[in-house]
N, C-alpha and C. Protein backbone atom coordinates (compact mmCIF):
# COMPACT_ATOMS: atom_id res chain seq x y z
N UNK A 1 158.35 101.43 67.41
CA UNK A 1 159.34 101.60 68.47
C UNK A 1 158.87 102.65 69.49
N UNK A 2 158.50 103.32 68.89
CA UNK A 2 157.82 105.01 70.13
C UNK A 2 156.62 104.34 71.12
N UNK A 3 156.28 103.39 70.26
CA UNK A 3 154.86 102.84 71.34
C UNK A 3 155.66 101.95 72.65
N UNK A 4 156.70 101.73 72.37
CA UNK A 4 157.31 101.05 73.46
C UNK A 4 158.71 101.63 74.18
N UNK A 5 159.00 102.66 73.94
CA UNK A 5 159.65 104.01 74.68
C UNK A 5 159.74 104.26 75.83
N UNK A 6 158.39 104.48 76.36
CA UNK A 6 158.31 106.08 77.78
C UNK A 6 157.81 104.12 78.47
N UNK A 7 157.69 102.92 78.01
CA UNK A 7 156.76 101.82 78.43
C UNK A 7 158.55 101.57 79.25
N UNK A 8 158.92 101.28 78.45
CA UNK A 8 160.77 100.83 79.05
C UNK A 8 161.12 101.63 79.32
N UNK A 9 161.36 102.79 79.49
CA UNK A 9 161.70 103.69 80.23
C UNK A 9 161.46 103.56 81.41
N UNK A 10 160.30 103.38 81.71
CA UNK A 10 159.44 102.97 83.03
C UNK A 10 159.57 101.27 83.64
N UNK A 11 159.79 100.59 82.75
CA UNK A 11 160.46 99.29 83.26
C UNK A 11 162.12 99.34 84.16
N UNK A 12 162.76 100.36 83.39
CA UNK A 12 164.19 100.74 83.51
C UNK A 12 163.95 100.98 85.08
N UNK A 13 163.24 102.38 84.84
CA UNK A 13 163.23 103.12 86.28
C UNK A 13 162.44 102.27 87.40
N UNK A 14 162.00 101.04 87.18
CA UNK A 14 161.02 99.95 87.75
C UNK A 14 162.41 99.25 89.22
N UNK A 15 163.12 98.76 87.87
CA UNK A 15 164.39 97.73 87.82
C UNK A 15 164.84 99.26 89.12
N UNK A 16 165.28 99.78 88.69
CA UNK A 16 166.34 100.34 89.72
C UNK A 16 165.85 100.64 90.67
N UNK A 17 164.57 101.50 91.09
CA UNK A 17 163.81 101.58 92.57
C UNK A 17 163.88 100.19 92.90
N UNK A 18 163.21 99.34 92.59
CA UNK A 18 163.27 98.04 93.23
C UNK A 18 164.22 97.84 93.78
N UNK A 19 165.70 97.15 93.22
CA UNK A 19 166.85 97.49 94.04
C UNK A 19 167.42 98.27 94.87
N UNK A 20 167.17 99.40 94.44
CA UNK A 20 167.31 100.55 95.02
C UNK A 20 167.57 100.94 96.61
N UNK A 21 165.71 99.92 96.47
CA UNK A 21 165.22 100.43 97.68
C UNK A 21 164.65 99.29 98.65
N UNK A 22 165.96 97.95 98.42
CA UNK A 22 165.88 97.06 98.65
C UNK A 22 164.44 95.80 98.80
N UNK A 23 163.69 96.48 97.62
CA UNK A 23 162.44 95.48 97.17
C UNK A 23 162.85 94.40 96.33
N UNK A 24 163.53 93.28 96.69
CA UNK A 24 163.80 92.69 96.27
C UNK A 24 163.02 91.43 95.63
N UNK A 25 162.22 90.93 96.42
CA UNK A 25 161.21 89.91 95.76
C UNK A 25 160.39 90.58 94.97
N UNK A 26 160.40 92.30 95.10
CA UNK A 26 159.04 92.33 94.41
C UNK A 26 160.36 92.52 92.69
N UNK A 27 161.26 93.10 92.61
CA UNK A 27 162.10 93.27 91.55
C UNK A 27 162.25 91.79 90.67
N UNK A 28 161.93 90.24 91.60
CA UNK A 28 161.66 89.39 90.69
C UNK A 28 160.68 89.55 90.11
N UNK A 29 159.32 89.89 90.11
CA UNK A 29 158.94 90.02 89.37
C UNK A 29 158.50 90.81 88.23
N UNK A 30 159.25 91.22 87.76
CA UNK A 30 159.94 92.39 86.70
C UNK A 30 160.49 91.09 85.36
N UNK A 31 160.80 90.24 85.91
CA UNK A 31 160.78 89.42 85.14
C UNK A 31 159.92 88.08 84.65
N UNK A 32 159.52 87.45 83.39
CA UNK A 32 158.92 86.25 83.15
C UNK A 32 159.55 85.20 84.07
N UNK A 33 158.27 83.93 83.75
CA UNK A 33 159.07 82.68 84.64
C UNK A 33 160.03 82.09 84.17
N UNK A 34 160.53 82.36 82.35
CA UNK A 34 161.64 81.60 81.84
C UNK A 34 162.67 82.50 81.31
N UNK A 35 163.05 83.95 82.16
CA UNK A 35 163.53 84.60 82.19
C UNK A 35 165.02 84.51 82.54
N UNK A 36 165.92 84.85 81.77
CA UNK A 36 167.55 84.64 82.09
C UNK A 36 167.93 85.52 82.58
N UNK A 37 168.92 85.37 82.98
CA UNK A 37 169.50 87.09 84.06
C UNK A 37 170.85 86.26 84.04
N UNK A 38 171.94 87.06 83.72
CA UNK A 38 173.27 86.97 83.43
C UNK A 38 174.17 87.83 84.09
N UNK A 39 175.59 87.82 84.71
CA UNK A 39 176.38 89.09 84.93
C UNK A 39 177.98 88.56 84.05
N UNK A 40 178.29 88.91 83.25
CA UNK A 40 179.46 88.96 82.12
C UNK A 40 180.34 89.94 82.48
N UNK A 41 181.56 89.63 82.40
CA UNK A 41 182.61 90.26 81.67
C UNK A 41 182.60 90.63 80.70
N UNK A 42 183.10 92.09 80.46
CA UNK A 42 182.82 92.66 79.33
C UNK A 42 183.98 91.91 78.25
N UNK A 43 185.39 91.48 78.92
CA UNK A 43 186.53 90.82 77.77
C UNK A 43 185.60 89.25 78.09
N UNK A 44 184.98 88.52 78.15
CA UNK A 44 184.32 87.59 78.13
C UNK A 44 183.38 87.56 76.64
N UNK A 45 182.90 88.58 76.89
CA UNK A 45 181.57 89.01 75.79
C UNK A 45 182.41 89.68 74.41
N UNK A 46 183.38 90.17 74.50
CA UNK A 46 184.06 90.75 73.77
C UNK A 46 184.88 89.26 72.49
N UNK A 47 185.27 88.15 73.64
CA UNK A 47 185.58 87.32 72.99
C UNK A 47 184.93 86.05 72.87
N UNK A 48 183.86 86.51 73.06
CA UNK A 48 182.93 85.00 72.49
C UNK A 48 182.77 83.76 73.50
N UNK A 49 183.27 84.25 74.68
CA UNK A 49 182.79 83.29 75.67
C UNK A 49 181.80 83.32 76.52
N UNK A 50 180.83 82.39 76.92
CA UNK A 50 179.68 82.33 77.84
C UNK A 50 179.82 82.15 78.89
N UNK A 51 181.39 82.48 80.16
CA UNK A 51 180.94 82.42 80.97
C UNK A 51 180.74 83.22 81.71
N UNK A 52 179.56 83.06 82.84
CA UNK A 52 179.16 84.09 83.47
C UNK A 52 179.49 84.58 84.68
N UNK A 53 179.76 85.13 85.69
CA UNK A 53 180.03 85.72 87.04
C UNK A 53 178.63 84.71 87.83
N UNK A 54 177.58 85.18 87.31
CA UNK A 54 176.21 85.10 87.76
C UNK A 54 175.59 84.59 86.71
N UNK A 55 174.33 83.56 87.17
CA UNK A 55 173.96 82.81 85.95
C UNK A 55 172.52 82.39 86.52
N UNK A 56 171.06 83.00 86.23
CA UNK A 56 169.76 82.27 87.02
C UNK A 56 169.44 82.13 85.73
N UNK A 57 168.81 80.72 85.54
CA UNK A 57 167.94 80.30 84.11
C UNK A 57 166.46 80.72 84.04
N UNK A 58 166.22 81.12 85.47
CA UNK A 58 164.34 81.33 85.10
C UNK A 58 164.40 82.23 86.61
N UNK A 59 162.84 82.30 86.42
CA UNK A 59 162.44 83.61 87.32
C UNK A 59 162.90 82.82 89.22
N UNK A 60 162.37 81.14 89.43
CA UNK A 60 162.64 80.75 90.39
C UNK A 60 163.90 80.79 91.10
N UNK A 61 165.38 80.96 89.81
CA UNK A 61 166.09 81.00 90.68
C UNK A 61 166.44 82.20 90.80
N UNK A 62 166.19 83.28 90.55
CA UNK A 62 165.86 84.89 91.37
C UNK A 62 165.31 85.00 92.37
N UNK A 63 164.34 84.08 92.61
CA UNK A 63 163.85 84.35 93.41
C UNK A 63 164.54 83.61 94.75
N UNK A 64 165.10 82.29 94.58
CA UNK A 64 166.46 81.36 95.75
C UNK A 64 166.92 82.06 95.77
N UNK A 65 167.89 82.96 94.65
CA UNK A 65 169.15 83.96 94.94
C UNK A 65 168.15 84.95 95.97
N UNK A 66 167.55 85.92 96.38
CA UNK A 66 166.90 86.67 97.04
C UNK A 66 166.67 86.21 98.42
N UNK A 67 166.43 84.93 98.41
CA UNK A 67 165.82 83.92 99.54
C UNK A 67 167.50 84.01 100.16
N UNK A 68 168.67 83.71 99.42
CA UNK A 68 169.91 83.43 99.92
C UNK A 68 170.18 84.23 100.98
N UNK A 69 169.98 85.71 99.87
CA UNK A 69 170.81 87.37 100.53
C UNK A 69 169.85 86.89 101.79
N UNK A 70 168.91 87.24 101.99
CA UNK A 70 167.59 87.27 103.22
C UNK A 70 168.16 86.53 104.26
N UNK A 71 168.49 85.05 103.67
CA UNK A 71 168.96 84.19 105.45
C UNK A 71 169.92 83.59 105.23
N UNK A 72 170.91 83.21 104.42
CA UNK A 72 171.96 82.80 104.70
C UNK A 72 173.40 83.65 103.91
N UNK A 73 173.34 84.18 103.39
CA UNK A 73 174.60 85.18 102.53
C UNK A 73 175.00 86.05 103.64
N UNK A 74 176.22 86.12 104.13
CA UNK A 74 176.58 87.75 104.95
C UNK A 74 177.40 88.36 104.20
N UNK A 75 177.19 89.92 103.93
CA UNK A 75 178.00 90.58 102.92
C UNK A 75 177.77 91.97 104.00
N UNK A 76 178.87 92.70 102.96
CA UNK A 76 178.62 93.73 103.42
C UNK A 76 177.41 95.18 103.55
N UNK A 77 176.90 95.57 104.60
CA UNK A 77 175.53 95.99 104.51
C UNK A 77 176.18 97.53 103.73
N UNK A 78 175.42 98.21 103.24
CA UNK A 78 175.40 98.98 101.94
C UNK A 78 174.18 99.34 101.09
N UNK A 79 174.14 100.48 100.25
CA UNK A 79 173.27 101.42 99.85
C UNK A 79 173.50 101.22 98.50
N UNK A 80 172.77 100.70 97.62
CA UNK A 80 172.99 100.86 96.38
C UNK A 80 172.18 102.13 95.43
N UNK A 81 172.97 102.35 94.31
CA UNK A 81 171.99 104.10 93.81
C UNK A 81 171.75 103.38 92.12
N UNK A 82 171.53 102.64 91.53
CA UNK A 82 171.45 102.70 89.93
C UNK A 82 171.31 103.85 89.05
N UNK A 83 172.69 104.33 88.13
CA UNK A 83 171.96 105.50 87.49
C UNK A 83 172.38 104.64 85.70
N UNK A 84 170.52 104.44 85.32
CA UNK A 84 170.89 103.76 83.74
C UNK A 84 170.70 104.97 82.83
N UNK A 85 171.41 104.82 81.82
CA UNK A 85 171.07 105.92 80.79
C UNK A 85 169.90 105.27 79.71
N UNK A 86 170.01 106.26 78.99
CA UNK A 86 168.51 106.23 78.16
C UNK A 86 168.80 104.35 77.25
N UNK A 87 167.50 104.04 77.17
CA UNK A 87 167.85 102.61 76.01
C UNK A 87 167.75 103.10 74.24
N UNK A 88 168.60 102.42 73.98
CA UNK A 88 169.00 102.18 72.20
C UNK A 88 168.50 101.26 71.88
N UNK A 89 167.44 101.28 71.12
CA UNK A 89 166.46 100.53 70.66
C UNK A 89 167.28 99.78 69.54
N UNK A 90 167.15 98.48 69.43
CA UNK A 90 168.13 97.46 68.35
C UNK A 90 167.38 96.76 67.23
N UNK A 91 166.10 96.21 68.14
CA UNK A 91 165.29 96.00 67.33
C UNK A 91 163.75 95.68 68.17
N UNK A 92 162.96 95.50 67.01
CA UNK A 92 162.09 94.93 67.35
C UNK A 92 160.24 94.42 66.56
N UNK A 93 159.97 93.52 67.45
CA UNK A 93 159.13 92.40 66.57
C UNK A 93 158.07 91.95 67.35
N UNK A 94 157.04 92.06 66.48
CA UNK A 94 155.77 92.10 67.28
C UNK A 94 155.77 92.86 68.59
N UNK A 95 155.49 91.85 69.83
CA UNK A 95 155.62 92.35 71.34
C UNK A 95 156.91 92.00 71.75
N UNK A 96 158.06 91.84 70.96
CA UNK A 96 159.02 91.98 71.79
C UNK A 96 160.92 92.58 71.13
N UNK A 97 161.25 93.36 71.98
CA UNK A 97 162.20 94.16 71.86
C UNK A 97 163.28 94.20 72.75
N UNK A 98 164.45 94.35 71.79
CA UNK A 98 165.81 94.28 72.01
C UNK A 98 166.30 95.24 71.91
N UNK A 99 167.00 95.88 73.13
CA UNK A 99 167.54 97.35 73.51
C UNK A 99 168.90 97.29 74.24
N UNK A 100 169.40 98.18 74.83
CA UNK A 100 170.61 97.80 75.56
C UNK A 100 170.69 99.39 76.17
N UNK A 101 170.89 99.48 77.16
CA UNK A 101 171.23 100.90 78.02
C UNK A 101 172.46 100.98 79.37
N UNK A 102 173.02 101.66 79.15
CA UNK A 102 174.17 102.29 79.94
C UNK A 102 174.05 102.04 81.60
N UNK A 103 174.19 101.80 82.28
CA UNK A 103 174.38 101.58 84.20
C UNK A 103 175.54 101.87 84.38
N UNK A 104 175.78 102.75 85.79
CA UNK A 104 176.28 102.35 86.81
C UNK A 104 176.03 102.37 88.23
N UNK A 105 176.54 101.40 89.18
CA UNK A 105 175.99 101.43 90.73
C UNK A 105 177.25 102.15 91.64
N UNK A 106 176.16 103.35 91.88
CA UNK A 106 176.92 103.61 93.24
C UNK A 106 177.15 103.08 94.09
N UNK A 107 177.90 102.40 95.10
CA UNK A 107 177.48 101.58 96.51
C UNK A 107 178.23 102.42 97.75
N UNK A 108 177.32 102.96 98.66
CA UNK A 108 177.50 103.51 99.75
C UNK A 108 177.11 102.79 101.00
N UNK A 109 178.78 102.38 101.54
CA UNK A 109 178.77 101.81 103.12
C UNK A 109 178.02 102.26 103.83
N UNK A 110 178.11 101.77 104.88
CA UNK A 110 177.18 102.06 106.65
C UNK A 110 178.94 103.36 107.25
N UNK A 111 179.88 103.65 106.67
CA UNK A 111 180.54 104.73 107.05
C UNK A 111 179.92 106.00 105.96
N UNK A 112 179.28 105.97 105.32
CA UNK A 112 178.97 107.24 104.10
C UNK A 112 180.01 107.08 103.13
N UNK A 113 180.65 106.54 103.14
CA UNK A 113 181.45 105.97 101.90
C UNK A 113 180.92 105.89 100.61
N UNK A 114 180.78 106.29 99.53
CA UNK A 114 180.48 106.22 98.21
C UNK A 114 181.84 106.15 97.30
N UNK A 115 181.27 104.78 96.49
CA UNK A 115 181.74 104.52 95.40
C UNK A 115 181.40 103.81 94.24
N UNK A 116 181.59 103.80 92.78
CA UNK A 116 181.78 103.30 91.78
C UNK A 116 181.93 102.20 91.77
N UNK A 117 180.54 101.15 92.35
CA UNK A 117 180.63 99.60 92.18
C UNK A 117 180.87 98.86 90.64
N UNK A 118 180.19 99.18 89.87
CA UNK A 118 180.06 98.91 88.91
C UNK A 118 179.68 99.40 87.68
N UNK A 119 180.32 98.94 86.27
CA UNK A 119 179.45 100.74 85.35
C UNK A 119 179.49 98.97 84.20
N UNK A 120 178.57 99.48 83.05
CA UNK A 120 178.59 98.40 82.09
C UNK A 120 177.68 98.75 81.23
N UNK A 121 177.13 97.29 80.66
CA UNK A 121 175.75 97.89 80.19
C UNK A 121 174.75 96.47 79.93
N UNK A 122 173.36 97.22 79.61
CA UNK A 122 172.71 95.97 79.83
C UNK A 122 171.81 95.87 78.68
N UNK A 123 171.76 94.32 78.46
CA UNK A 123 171.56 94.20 77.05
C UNK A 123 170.56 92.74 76.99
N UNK A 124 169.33 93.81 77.07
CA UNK A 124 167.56 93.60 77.45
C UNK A 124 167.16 92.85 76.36
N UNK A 125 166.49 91.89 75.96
CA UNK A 125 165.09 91.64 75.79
C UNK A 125 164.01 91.23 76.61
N UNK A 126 163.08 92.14 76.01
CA UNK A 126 161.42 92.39 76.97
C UNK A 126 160.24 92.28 75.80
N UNK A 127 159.21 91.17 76.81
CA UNK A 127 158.17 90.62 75.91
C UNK A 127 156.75 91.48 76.39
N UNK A 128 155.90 91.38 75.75
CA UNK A 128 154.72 91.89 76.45
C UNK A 128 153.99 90.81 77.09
N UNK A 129 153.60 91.04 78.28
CA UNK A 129 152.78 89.50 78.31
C UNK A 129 151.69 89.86 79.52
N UNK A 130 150.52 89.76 78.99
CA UNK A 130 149.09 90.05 79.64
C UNK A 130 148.99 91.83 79.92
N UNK A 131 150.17 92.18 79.00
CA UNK A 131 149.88 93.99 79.01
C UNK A 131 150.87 94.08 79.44
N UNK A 132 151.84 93.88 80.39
CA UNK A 132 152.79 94.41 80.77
C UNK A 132 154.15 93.89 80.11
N UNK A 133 154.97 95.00 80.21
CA UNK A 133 156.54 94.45 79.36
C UNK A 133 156.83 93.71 80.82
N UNK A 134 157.50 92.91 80.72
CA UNK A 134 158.53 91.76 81.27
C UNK A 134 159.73 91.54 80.85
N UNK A 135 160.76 91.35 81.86
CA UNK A 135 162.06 91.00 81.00
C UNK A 135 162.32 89.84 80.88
N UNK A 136 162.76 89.14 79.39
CA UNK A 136 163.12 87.91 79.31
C UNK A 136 164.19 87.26 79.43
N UNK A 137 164.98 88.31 78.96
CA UNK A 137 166.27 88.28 78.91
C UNK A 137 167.39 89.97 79.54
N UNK A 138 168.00 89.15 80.45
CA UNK A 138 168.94 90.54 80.90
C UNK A 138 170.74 90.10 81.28
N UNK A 139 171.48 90.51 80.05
CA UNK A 139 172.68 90.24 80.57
C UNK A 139 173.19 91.73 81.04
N UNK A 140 173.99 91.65 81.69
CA UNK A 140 174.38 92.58 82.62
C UNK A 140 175.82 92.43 82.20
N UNK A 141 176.45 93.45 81.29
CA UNK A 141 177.82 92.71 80.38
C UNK A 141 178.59 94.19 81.65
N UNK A 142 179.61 93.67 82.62
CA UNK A 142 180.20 94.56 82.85
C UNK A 142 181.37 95.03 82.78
N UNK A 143 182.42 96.03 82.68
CA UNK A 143 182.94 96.45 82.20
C UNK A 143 184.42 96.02 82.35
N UNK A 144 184.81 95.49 83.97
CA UNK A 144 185.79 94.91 84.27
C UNK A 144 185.39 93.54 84.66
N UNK A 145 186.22 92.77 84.31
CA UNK A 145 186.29 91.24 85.16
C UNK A 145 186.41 91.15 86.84
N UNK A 146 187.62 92.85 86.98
CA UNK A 146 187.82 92.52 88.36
C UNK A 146 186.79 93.37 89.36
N UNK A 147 185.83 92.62 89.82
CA UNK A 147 184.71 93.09 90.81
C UNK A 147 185.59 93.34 92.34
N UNK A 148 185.26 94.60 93.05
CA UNK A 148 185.96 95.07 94.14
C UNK A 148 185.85 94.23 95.33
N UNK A 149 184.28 93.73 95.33
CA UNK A 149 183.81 93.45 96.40
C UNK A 149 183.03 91.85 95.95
N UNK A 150 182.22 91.23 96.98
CA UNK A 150 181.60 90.16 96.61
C UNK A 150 180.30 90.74 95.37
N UNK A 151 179.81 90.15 94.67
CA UNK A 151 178.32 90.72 94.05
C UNK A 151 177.42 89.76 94.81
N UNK A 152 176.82 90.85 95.73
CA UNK A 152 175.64 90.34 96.76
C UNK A 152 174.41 90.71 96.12
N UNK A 153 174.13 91.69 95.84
CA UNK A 153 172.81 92.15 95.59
C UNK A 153 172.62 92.55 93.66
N UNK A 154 171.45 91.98 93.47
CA UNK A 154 171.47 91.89 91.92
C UNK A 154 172.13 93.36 91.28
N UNK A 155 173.04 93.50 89.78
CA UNK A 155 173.00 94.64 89.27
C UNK A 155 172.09 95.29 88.55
């Protein structure tokens, strides 16, 4: 588990500059090509249901969703801040590991407005593949059902 630590740690802090700092195509690739990416309700997940807010089956459609925001989505323009807490290692096997760590997004308007978009948590599996960790799996279980605003930009 320690050999793959300060490695996700650094994937973590990967994931959030990317967004961050609105690198968005390059933040797809942070993930494999048969990579899931999910956004849940936390009373969804709580009771055993699959459905999702947000739902891409592989890396391509991260990459359409991205293509969307770019030329046809209008939302509101805004600053996002990711602050994840440390990951809890759950398990893991051979090159690949199951963790889950703490988020939330600040989102600050074009008035300086800051607020508490979203807090949850996210609940990773990451493979190794040609040396680098990749994520294979990322649900994004969040905490309320009721989202303030549209979800434009990935969590």
């Amino acid at each position: 588990m320690n050999q793959y630590r300060e490695r996700i740690q650094d994937l973590l802090a990967d994931y959030a500059w990317h967004l961050d700092n609105d690198k968005l195509e390059q933040w797809t690739e942070l993930f494999t090509e048969d990579a899931r990416y999910e956004i849940l309700p936390r009373d969804n997940v709580d009771r055993g249901f699959s459905l999702a807010l947000m739902a891409c089956r592989n890396q391509a459609m991260l990459r359409d969703r991205v293509l969307a925001l770019r030329v046809a989505n209008e939302y509101n323009v805004h600053y996002d801040r990711h602050v994840i807490g440390i990951p809890k290692f759950l398990s893991v096997k051979e090159s690949e590991v199951y963790f889950e760590a703490n988020y939330v997004v600040i989102q600050t308007d074009q008035h300086g407005n800051s607020k508490v978009f979203s807090s949850g948590v996210y609940k990773d599996r990451v493979v190794l593949e040609n040396g680098q960790l990749r994520i294979k799996e990322k649900k994004v279980v969040i905490d309320t059902f009721c989202v303030p605003t549209l979800i434009a930009t990935p969590l």
